[in-house]
PDB file of N, CA and C in Angstrom:
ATOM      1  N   UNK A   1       0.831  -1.187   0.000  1.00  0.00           N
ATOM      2  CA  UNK A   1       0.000   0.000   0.000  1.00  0.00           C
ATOM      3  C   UNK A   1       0.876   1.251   0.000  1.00  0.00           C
ATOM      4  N   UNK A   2       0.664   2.389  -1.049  1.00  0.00           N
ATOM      5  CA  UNK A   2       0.985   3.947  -0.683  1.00  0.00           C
ATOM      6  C   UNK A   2       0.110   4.327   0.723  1.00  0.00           C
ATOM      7  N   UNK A   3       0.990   5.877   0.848  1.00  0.00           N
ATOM      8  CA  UNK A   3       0.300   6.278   2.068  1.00  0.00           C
ATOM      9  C   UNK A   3      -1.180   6.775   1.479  1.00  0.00           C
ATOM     10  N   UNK A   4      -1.605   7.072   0.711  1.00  0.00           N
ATOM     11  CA  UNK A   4      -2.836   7.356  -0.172  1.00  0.00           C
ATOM     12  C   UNK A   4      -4.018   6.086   0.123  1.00  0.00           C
ATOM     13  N   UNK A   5      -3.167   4.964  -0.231  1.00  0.00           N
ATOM     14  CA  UNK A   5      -4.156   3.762   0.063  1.00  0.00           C
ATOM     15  C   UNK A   5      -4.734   3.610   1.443  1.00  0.00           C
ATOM     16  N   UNK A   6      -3.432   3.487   2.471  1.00  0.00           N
ATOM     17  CA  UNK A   6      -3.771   3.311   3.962  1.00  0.00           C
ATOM     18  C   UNK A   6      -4.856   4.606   4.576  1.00  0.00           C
ATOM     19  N   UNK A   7      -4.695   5.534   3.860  1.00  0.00           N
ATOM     20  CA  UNK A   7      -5.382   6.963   4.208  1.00  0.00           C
ATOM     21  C   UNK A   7      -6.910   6.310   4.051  1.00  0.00           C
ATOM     22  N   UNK A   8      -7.387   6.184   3.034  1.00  0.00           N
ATOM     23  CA  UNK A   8      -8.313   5.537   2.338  1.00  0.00           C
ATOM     24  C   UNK A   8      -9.377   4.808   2.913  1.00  0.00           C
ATOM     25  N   UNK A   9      -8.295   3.502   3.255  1.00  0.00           N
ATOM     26  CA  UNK A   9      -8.594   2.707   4.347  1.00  0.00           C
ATOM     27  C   UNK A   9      -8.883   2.734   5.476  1.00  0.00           C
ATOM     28  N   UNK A  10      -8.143   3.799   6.518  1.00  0.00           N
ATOM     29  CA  UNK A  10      -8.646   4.115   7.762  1.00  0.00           C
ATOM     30  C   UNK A  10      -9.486   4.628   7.579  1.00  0.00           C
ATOM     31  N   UNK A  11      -9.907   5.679   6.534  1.00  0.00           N
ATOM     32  CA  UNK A  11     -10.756   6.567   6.822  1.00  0.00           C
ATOM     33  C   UNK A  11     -12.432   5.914   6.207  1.00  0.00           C
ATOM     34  N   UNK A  12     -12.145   4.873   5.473  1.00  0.00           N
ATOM     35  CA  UNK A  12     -13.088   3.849   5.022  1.00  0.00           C
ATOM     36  C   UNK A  12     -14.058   2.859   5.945  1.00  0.00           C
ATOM     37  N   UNK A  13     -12.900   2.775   7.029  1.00  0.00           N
ATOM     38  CA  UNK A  13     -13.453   1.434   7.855  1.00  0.00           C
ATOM     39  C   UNK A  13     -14.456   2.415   9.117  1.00  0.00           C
ATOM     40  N   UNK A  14     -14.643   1.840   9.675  1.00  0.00           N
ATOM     41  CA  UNK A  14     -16.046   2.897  10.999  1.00  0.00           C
ATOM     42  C   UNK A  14     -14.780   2.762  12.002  1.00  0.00           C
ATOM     43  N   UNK A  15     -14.310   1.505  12.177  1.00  0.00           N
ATOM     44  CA  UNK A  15     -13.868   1.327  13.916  1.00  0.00           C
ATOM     45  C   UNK A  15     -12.523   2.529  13.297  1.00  0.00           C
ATOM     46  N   UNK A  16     -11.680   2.756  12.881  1.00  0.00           N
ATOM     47  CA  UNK A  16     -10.679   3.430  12.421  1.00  0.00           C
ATOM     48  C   UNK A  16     -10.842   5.076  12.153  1.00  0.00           C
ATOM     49  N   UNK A  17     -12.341   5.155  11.182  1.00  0.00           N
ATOM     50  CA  UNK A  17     -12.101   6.887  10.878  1.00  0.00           C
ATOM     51  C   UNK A  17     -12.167   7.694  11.724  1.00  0.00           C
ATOM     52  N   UNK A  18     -12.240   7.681  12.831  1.00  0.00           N
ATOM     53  CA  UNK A  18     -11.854   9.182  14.320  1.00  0.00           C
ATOM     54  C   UNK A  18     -10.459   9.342  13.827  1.00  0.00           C
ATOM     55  N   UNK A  19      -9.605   8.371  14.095  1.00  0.00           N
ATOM     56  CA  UNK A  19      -8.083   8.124  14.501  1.00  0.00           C
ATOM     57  C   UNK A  19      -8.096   9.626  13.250  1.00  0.00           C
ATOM     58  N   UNK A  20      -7.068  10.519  13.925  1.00  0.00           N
ATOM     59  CA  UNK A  20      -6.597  11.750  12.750  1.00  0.00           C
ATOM     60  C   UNK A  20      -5.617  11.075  12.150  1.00  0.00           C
ATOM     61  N   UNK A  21      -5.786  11.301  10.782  1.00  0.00           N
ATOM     62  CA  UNK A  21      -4.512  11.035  10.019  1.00  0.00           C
ATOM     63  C   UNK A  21      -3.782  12.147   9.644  1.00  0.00           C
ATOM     64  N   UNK A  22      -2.432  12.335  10.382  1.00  0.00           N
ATOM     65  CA  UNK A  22      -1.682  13.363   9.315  1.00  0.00           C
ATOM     66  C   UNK A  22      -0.966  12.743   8.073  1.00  0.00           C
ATOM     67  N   UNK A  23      -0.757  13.425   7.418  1.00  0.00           N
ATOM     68  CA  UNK A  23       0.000  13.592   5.898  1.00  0.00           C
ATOM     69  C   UNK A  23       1.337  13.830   5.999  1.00  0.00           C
ATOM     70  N   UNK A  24       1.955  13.243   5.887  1.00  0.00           N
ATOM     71  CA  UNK A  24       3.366  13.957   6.002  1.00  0.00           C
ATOM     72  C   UNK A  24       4.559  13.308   5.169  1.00  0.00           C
ATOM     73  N   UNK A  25       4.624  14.473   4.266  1.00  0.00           N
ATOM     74  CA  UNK A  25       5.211  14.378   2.388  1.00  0.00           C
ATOM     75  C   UNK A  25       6.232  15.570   2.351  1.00  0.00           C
ATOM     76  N   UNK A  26       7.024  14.873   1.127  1.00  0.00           N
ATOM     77  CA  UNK A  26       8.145  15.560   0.415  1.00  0.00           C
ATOM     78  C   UNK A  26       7.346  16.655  -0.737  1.00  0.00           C
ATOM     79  N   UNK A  27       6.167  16.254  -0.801  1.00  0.00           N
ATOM     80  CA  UNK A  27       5.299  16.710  -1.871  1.00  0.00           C
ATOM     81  C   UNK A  27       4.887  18.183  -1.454  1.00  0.00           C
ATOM     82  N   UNK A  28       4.719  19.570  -2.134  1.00  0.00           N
ATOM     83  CA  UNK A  28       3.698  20.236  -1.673  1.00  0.00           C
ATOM     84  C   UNK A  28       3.093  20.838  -3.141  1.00  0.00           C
ATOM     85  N   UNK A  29       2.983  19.466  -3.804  1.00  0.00           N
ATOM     86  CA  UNK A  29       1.790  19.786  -4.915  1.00  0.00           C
ATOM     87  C   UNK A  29       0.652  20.293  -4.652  1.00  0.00           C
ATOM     88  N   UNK A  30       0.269  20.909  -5.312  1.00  0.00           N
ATOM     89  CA  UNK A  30      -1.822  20.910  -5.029  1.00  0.00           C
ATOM     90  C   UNK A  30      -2.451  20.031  -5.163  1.00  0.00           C
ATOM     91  N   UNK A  31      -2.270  19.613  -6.741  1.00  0.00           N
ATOM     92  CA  UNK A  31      -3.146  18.050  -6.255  1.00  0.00           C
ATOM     93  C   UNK A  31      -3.086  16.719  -5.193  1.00  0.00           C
ATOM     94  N   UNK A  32      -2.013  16.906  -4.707  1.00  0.00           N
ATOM     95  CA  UNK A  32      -1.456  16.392  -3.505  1.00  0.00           C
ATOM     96  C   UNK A  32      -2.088  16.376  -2.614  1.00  0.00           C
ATOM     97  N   UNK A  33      -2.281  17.571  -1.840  1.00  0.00           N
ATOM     98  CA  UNK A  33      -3.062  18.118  -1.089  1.00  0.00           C
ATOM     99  C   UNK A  33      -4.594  17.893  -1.569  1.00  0.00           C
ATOM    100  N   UNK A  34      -5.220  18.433  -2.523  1.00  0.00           N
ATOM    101  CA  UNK A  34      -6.323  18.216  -2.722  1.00  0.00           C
ATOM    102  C   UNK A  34      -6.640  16.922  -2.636  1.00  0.00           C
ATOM    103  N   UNK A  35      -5.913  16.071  -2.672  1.00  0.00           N
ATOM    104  CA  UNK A  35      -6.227  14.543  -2.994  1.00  0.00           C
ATOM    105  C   UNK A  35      -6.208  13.836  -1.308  1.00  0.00           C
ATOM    106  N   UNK A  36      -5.714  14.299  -0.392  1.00  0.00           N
ATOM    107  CA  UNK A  36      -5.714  13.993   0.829  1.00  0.00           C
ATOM    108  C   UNK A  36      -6.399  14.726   1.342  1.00  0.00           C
ATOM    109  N   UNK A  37      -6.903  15.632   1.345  1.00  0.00           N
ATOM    110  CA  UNK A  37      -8.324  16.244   2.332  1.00  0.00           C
ATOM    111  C   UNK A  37      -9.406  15.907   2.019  1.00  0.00           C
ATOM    112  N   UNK A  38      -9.458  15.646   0.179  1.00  0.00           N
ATOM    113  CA  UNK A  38     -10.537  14.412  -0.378  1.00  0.00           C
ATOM    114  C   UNK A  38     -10.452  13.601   0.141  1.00  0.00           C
ATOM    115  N   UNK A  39      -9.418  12.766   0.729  1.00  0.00           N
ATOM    116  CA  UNK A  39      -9.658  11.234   1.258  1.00  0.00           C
ATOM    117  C   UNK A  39     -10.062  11.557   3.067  1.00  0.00           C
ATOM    118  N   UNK A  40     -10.200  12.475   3.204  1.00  0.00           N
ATOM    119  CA  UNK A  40     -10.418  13.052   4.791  1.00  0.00           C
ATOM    120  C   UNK A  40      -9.397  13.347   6.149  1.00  0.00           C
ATOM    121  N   UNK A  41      -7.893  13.472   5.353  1.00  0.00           N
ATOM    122  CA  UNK A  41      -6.693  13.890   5.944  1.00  0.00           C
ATOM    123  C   UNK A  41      -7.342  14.248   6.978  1.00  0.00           C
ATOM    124  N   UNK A  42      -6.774  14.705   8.371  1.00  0.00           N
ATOM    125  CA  UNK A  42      -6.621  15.676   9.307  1.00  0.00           C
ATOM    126  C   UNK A  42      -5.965  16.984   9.186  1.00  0.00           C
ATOM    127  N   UNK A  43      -4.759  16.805   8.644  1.00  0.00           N
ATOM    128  CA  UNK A  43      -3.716  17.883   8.031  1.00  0.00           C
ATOM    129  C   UNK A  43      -2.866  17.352   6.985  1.00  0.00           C
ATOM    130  N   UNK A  44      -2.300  18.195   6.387  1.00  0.00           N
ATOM    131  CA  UNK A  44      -1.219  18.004   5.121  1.00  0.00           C
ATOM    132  C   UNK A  44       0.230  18.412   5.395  1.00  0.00           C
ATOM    133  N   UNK A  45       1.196  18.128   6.127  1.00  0.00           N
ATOM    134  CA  UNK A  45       2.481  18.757   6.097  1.00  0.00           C
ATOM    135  C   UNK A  45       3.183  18.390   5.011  1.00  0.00           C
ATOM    136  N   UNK A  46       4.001  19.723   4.254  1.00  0.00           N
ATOM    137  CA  UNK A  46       4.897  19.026   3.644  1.00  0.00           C
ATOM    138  C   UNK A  46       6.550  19.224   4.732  1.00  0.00           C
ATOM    139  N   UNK A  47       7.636  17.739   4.727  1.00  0.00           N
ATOM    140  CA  UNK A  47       8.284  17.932   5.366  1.00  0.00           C
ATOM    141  C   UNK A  47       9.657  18.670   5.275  1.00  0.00           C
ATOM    142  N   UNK A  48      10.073  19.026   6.067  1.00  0.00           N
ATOM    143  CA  UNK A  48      11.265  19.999   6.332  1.00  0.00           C
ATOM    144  C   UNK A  48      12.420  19.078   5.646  1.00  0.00           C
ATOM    145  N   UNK A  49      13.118  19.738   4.817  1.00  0.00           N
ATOM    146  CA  UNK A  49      14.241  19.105   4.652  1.00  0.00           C
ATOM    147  C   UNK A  49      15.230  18.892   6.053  1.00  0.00           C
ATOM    148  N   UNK A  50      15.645  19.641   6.928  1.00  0.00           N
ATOM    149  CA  UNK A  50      16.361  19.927   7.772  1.00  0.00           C
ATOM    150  C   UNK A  50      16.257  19.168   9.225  1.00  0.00           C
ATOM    151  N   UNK A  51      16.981  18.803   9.327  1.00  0.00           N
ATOM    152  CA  UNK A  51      16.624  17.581  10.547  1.00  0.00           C
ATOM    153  C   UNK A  51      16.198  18.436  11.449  1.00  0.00           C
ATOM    154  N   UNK A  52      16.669  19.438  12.064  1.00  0.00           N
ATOM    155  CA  UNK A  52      16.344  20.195  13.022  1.00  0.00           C
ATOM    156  C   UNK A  52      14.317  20.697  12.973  1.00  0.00           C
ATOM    157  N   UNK A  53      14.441  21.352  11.899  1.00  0.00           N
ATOM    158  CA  UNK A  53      13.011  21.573  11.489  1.00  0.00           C
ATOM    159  C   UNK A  53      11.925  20.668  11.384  1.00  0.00           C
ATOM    160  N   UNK A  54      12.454  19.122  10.874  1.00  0.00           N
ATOM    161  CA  UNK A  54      11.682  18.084  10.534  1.00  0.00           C
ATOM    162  C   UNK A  54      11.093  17.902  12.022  1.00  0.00           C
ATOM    163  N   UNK A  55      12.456  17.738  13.130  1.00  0.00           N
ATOM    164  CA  UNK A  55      11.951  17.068  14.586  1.00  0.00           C
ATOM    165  C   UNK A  55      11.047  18.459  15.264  1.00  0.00           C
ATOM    166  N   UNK A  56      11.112  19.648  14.822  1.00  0.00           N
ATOM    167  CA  UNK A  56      10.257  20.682  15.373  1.00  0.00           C
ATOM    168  C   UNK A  56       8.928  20.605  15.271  1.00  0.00           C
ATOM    169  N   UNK A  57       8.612  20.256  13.932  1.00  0.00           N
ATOM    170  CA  UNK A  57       7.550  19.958  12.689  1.00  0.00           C
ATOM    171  C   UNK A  57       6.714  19.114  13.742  1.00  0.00           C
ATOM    172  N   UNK A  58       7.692  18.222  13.728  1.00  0.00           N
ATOM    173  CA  UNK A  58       6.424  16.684  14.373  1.00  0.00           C
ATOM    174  C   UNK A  58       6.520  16.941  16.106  1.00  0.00           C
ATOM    175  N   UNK A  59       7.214  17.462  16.656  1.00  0.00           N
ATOM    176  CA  UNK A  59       6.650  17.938  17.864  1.00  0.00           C
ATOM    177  C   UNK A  59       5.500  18.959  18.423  1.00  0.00           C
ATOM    178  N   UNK A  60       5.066  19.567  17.176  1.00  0.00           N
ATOM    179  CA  UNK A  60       4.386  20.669  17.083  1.00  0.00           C
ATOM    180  C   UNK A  60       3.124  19.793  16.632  1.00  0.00           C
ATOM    181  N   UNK A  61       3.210  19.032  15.840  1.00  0.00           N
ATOM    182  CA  UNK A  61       1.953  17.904  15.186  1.00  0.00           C
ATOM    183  C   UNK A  61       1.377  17.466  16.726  1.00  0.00           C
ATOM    184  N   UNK A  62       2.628  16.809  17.640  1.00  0.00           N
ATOM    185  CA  UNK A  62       2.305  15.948  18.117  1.00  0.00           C
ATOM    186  C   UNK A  62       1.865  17.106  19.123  1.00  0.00           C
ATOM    187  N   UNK A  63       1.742  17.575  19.936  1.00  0.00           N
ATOM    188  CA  UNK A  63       1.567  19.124  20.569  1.00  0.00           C
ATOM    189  C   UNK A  63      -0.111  19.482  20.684  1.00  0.00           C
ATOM    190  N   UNK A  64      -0.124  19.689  19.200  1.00  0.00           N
ATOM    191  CA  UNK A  64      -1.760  19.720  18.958  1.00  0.00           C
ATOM    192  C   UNK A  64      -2.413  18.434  18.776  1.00  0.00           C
ATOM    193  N   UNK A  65      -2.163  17.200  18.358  1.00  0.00           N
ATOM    194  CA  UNK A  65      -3.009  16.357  18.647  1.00  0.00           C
ATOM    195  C   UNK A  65      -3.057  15.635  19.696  1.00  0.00           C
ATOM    196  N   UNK A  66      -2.137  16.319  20.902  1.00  0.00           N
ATOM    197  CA  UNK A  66      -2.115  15.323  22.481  1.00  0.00           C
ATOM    198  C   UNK A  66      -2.442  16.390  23.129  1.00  0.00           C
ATOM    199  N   UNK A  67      -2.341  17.831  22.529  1.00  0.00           N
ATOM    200  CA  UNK A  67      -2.484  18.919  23.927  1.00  0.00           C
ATOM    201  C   UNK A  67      -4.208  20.051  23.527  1.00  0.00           C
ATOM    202  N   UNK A  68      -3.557  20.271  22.339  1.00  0.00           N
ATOM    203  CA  UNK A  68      -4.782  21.528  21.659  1.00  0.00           C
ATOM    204  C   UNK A  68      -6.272  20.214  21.424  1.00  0.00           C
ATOM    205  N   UNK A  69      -5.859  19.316  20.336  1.00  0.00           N
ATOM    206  CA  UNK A  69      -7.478  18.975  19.913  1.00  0.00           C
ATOM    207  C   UNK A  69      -8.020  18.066  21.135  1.00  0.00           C
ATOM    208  N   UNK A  70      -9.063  18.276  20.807  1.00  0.00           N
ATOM    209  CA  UNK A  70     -10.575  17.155  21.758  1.00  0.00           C
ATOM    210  C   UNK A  70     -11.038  16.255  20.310  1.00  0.00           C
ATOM    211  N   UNK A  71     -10.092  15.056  20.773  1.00  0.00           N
ATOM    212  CA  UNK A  71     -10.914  13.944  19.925  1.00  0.00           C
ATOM    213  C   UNK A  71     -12.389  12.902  20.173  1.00  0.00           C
ATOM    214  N   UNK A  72     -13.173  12.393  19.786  1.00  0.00           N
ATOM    215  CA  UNK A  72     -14.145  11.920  19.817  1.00  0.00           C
ATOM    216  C   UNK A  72     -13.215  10.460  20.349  1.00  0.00           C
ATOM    217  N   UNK A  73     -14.245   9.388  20.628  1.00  0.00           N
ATOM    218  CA  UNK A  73     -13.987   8.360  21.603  1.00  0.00           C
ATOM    219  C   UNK A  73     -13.632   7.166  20.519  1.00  0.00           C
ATOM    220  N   UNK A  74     -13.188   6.254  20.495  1.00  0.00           N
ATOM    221  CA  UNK A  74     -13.562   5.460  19.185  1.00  0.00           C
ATOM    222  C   UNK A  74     -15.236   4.401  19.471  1.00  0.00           C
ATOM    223  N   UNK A  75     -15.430   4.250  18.609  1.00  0.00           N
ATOM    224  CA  UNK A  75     -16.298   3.661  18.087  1.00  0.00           C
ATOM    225  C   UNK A  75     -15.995   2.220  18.735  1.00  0.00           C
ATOM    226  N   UNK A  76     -17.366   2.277  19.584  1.00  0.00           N
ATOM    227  CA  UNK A  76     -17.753   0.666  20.310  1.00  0.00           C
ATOM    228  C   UNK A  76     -18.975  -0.040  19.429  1.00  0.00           C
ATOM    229  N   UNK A  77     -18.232  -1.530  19.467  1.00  0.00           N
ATOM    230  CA  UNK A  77     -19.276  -2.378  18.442  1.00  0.00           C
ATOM    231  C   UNK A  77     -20.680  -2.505  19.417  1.00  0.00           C
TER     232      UNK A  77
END
């Protein structure tokens, strides 16, 4: 599977689509982007070349999805 497929997939299945998916690409095409908020992304990063920036990047991801958002519960059968 691309990351496109697995996107797809989580966001396809019930017990799975809460879980946020970020994006996180060398890409910062448009259709890129357009093509992952179509599939129901959470966000789109494109990544930092720079190691320093890259590990800033995903601490800041991780920041807002453990500190800023209120996620929904998952889904009980």
């Amino acid at each position: 599977y691309d990351g496109r497929q697995v996107l797809e997939r989580i966001k396809g299945d019930d017990n799975l689509a809460h879980i946020p998916v970020v994006v996180l690409t060398t890409s910062s095409a448009e259709e890129d982007i357009l093509r992952s908020y179509r599939l129901h992304a959470n966000a789109y990063v494109t990544k930092p070349v720079d190691l320093d920036q890259f590990i800033a990047a995903v601490r800041q991801i991780d920041d807002f999805f453990v500190t800023v958002v209120r996620l929904p519960r998952a889904a009980t059968s």
